[in-house]
Protein backbone atom coordinates (compact mmCIF):
# COMPACT_ATOMS: atom_id res chain seq x y z
CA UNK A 1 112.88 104.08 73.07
CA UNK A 2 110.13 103.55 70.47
CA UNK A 3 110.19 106.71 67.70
CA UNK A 4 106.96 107.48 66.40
CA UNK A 5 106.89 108.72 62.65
CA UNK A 6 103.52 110.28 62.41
CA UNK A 7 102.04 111.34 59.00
CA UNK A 8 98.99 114.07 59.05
CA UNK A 9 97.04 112.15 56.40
CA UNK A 10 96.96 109.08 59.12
CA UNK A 11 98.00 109.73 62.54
CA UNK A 12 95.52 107.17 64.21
CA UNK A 13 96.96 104.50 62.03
CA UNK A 14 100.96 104.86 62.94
CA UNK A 15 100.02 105.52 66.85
CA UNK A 16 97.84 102.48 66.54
CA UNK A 17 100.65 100.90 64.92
CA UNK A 18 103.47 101.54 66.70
CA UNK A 19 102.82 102.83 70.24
CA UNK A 20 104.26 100.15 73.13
CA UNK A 21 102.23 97.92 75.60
CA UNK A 22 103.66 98.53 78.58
CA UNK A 23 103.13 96.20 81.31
CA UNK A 24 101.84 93.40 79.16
CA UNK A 25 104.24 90.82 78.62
CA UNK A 26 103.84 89.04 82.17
CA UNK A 27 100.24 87.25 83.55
CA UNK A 28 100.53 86.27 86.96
CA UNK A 29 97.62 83.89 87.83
CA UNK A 30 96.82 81.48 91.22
CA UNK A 31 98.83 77.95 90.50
CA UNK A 32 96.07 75.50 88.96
CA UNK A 33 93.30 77.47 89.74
CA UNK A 34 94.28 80.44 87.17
CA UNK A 35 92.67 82.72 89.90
CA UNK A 36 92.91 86.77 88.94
CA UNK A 37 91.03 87.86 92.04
CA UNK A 38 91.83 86.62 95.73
CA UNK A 39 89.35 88.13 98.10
CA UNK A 40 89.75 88.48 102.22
CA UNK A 41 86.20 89.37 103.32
CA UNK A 42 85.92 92.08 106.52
CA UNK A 43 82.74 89.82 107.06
CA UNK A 44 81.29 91.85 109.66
CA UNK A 45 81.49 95.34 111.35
CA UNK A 46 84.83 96.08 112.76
CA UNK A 47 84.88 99.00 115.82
CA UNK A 48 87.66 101.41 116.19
CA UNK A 49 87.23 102.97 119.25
CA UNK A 50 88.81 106.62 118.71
CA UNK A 51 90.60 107.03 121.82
CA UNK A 52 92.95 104.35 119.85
CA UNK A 53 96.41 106.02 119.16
CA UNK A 54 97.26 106.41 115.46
CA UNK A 55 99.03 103.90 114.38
CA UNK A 56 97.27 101.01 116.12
CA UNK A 57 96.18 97.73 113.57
CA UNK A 58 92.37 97.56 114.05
CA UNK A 59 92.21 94.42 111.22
CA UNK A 60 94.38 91.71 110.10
CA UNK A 61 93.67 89.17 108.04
CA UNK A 62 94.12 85.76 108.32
CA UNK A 63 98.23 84.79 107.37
CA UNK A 64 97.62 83.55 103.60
CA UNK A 65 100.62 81.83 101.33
CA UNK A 66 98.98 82.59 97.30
CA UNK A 67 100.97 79.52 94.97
CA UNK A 68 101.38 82.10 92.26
CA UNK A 69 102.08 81.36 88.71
CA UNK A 70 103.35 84.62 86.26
CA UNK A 71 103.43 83.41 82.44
CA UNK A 72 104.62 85.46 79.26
CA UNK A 73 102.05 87.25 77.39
CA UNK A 74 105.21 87.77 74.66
CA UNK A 75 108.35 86.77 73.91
CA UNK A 76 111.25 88.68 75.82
CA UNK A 77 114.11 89.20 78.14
CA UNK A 78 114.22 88.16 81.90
CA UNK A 79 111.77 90.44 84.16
CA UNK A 80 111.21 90.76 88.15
CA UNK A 81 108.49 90.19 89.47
CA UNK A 82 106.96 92.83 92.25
CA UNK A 83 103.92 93.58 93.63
CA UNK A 84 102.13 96.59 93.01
CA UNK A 85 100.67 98.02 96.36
CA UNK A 86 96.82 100.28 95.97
CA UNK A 87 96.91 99.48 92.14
CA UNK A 88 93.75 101.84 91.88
CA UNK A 89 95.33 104.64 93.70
CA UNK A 90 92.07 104.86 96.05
CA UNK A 91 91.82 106.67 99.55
CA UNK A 92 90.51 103.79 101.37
CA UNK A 93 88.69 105.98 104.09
CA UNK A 94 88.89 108.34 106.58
CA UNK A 95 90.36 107.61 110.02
CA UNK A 96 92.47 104.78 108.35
CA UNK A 97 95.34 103.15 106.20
CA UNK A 98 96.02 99.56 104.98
CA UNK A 99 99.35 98.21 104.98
CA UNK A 100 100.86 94.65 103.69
CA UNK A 101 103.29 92.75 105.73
CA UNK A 102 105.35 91.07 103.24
CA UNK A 103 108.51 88.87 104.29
CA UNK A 104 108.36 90.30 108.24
CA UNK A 105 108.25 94.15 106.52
CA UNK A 106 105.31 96.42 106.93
CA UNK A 107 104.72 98.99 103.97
CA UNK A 108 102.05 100.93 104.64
CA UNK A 109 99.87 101.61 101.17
CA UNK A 110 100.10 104.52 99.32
CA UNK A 111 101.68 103.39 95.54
CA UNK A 112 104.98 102.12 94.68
CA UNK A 113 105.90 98.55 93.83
CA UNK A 114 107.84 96.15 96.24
CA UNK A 115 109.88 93.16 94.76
CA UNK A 116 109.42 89.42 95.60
CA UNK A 117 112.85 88.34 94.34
CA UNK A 118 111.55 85.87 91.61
CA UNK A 119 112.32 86.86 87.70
CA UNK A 120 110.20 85.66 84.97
CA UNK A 121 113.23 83.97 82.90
CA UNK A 122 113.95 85.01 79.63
CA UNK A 123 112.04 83.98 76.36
CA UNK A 124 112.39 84.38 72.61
CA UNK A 125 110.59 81.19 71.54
CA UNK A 126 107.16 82.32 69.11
CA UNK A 127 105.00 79.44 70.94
CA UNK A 128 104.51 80.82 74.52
CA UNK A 129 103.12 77.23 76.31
CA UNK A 130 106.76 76.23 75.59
CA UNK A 131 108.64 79.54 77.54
CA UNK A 132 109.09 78.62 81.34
CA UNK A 133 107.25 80.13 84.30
CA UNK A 134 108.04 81.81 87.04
CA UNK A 135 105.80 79.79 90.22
CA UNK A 136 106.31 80.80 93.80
CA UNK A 137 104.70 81.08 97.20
CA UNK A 138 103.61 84.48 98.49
CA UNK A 139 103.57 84.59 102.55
CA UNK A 140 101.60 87.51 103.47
CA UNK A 141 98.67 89.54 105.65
CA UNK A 142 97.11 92.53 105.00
CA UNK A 143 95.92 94.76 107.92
CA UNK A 144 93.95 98.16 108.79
CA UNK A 145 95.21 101.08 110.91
CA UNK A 146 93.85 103.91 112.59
CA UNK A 147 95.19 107.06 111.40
CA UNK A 148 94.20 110.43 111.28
CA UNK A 149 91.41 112.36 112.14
CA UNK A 150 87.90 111.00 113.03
CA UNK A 151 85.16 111.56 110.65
CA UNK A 152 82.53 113.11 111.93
CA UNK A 153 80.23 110.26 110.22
CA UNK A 154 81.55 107.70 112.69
CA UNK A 155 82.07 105.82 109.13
CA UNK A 156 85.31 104.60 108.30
CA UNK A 157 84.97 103.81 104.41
CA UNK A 158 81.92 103.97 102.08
CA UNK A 159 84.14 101.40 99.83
CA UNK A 160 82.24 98.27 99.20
CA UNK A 161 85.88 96.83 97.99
CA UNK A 162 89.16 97.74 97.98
CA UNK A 163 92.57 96.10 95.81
CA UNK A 164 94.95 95.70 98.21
CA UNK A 165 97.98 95.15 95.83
CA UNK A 166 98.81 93.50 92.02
CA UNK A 167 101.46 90.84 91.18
CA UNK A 168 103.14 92.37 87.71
CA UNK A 169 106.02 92.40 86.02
CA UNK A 170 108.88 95.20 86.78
CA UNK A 171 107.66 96.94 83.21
CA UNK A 172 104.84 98.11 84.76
CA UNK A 173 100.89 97.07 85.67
CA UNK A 174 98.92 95.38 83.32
CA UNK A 175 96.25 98.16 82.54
CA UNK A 176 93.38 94.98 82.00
CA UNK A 177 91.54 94.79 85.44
CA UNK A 178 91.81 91.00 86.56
CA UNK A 179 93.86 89.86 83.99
CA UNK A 180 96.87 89.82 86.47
CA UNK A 181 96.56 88.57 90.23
CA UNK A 182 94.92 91.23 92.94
CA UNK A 183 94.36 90.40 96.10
CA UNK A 184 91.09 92.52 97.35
CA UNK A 185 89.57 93.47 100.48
CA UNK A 186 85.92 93.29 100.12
CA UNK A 187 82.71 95.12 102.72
CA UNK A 188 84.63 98.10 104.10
CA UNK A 189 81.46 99.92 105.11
CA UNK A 190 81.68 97.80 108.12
CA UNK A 191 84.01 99.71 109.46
CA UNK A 192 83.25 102.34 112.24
CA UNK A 193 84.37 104.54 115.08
CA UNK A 194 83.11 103.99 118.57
CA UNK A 195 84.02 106.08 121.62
CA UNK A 196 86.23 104.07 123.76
CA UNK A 197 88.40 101.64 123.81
CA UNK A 198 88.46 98.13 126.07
CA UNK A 199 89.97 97.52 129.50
CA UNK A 200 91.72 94.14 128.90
CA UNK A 201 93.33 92.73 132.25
CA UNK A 202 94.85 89.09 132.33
CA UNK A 203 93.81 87.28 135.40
CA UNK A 204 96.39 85.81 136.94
CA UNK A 205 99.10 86.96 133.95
CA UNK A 206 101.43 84.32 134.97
CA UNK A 207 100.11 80.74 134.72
CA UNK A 208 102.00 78.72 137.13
CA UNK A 209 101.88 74.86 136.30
CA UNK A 210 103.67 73.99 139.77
CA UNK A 211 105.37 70.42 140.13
CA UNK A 212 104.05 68.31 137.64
CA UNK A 213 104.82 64.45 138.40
CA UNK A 214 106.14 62.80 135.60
CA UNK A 215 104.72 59.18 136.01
CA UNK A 216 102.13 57.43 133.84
CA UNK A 217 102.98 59.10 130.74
CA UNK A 218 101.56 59.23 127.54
CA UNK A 219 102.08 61.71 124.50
CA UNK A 220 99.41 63.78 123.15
CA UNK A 221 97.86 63.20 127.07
CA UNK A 222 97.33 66.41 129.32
CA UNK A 223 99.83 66.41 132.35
CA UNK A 224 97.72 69.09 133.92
CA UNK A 225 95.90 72.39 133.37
CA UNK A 226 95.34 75.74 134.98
CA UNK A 227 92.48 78.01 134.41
CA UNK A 228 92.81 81.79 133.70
CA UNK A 229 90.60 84.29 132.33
CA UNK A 230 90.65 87.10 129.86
CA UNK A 231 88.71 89.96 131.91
CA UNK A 232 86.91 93.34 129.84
CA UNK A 233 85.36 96.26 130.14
CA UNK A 234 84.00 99.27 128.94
CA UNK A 235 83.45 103.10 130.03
CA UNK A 236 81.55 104.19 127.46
CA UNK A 237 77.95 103.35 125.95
CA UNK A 238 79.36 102.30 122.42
CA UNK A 239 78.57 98.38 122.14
CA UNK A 240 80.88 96.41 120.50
CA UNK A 241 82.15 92.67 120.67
CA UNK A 242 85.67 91.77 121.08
CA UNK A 243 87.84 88.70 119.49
CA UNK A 244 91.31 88.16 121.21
CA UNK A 245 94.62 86.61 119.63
CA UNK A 246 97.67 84.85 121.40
CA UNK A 247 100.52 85.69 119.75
CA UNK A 248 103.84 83.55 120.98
CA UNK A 249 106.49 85.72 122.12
CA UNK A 250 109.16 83.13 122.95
CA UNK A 251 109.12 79.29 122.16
CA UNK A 252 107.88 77.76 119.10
CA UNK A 253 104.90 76.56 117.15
CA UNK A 254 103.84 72.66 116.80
CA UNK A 255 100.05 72.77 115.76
CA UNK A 256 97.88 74.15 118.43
CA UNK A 257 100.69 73.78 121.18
CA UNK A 258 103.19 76.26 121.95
CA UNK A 259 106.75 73.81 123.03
CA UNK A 260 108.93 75.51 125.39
CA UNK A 261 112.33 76.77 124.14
CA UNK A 262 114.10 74.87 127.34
CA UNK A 263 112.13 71.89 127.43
CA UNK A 264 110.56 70.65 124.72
CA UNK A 265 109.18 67.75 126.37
CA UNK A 266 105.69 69.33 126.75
CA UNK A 267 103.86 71.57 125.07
CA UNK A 268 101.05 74.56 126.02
CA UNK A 269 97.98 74.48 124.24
CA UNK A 270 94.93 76.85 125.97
CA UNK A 271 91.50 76.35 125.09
CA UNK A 272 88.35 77.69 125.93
CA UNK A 273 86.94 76.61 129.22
CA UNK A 274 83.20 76.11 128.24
CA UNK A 275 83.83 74.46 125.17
CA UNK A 276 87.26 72.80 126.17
CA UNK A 277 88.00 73.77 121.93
CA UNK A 278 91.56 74.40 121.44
CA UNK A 279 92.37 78.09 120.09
CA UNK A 280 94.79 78.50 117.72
CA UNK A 281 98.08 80.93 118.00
CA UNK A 282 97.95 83.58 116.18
CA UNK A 283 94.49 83.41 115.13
CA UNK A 284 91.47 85.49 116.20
CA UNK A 285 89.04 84.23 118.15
CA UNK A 286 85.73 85.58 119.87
CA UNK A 287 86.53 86.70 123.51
CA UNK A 288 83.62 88.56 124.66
CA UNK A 289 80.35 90.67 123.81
CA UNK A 290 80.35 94.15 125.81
CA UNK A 291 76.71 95.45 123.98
CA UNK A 292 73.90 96.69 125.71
CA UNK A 293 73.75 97.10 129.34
CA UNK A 294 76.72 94.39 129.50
CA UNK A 295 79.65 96.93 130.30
CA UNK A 296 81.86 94.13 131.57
CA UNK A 297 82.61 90.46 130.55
CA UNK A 298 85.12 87.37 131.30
CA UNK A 299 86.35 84.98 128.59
CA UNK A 300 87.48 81.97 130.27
CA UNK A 301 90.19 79.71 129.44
CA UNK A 302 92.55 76.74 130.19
CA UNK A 303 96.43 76.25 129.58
CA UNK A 304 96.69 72.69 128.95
CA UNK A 305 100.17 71.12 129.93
CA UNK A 306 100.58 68.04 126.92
CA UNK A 307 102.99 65.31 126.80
CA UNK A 308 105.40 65.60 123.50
CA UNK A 309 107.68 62.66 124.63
CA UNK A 310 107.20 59.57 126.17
CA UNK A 311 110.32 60.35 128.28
CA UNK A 312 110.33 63.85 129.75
CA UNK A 313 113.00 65.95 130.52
CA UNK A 314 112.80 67.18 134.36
CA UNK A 315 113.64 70.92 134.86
CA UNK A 316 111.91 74.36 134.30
CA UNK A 317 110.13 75.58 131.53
CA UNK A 318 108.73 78.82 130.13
CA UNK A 319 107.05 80.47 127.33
CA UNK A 320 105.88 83.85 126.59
CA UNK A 321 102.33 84.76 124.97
CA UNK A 322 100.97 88.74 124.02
CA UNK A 323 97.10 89.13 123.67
CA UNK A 324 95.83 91.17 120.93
CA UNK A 325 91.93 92.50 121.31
CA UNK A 326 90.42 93.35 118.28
CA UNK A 327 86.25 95.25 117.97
CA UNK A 328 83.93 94.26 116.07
C-alpha cells in the first residue's frame, strides 16, 4: 500500500506525486492491426415479439476469434489477463440484457471481470519493446435477451452504442477510453417489441434420403437430395421478417456439410431451393418476410446428400439439426 505524506503548504503536488495508476501497466491491442475498438453492428431492426418468455436470445452475433495482443505500459510482475464485462456500467435497455458466451459459458452482463487464463509475464527491463507479450485468440459471441418488463415505448434501447466488455489486466481497467481493447455493439435503437411471436413448423421434420445406390461415384458430387421447407406464420398485425439458423445437434462440421457421426462417407449440406446457395451451420440466414397483408410464408430448401470418399461405407446414417428463428 502506497502512504501518502501530505503537507498543507502543497497538497496538489504530493497527491500528484505519489498517488498510484491503477490499471495501467497492461495495453491489450488487436494482433498487427493495434485495433482498440472491435465493433459488431445490429445493422438493422431486430423484433422481439413480447409473448417471448424471458430469457429467450433475440440477437447473436456472428462467432468471432479477436488475435489479441496485451503489452506492458511499465515494468512489473506477472499479471492475468481478464475481460472486463459492461466496462461503462450502462443499462442497455428496457425489456433486455446482453450476455457473452466465452469458452461454452454464458455470463450474463452486469460488471465483474472473467479470466482468459493467459498472464502477461513478468518484466523489470526499463526498455518496454524488449519485455515479452502476452498474444492469444479470443473465441467468443455476444448475444441479446429478453428480460423483464415491456416498455410501454415498444423501444428496446435509445443507445446508439453499447461496450460489450474490455480486455485488461487483473489490476484493474485502464480508465483511458480505447486505449485497451473493447469490443462494442453499435445501432441499438433498432431494437423493438412487436406483439407476437412466429409459428415455425418443419415440413416433413425428418428428411429421409431412402436407398441411395452407391455406383458412379465421385467426391464433392451430390448422391441425391430431398426437398423440405421451413413453414411461418403470424397471428398478429406486427410485420416483421424472419432469418433462421441450423444449428448441428449431433455429427460434425466439415465446411458447409454436416458428416454423419456413423458414416462419414457422405456429408449433408442444405441449401436454398431457389437459389440452390449453400447455407452455412450455424449462421443466420433470411427465411421469410411476414409484413403487410403476408401473414404466412414458406422458405424452401434442399438437403443435399455429397460424396466425402471415393469408396463409401454401406449402412445407416443420421444427423441431428435445431432451427433457430430470429425477427427482424
Amino acid at each position: 500500500m502506497t502512504t501518502l505524506s501530505i503537507k498543507r503548504w502543497c497538497p496538489t503536488f504530493l497527491l500528484a506525486l505519489f498517488l498510484p495508476q491503477a490499471g495501467m501497466a497492461m495495453t491489450c491491442k488487436t494482433q498487427g492491426a493495434g485495433e482498440t475498438v472491435v465493433r459488431a453492428d445490429l445493422s438493422s431492426s431486430v423484433a422481439i415479439p413480447a409473448t417471448l418468455p424471458n430469457g429467450s436470445v433475440v440477437w447473436r452475433s456472428e462467432r468471432l476469434n479477436l488475435a489479441v495482443e496485451c503489452a506492458r505500459d511499465k515494468p512489473g510482475a506477472a499479471e492475468d489477463v481478464f475481460v472486463y464485462l459492461n466496462p461503462e456500467n450502462l443499462e442497455i435497455g428496457q425489456g433486455i440484457r446482453a450476455g457473452v458466451t466465452l469458452n461454452g459459458s454464458d455470463y450474463l452482463q452486469s460488471n465483474g471481470r472473467i479470466p482468459v487464463q493467459q498472464v502477461l509475464p513478468a518484466c523489470t527491463d526499463p526498455d518496454l519493446a524488449a519485455c515479452p507479450k502476452a498474444t492469444f485468440s479470443l473465441p467468443f459471441t455476444v448475444f441479446i435477451q429478453k428480460h423483464g418488463p415491456t416498455p410501454p415505448s415498444g423501444s428496446a434501447s435509445n443507445l446508439l452504442d453499447y461496450r460489450m466488455f474490455q480486455i485488461d489486466s487483473g489490476t484493474g481497467m485502464n480508465p483511458v477510453q480505447d486505449n485497451n481493447l473493447n469490443y462494442v455493439i453499435n445501432n441499438l435503437s433498432g431494437l423493438r417489441f412487436v406483439a407476437c411471436s412466429a409459428e415455425l413448423r418443419v415440413m416433413p421434420e425428418t428428411v429421409e434420403f431412402g436407398d441411395v445406390a452407391i455406383r458412379n461415384v465421385r467426391v464433392g458430387e451430390v448422391a441425391t437430395f430431398e426437398r423440405f421447407a421451413l413453414a411461418t406464420s403470424r397471428i398478429c398485425d406486427s410485420p416483421f421478417s424472419l432469418n433462421a439458423r441450423f444449428t448441428p445437434v449431433s455429427g460434425t462440421l466439415s465446411g458447409d456439410q454436416l458428416v454423419p457421426v456413423n458414416n462419414d462417407s457422405v456429408g449433408i449440406r442444405i441449401t436454398n431451393a431457389r437459389t440452390n446457395v449453400p447455407l452455412r451451420f450455424n449462421e443466420p440466414f433470411h427465411a421469410t418476410d411476414l409484413l403487410g397483408e403476408n401473414y404466412s410464408a414458406t422458405a424452401d430448401l434442399n438437403a443435399e446428400l455429397i460424396w466425402r470418399k471415393s469408396e463409401p461405407t454401406p449402412g445407416p446414417f443420421s444427423a441431428e439439426v435445431m432451427v433457430d428463428l430470429f425477427y427482424k
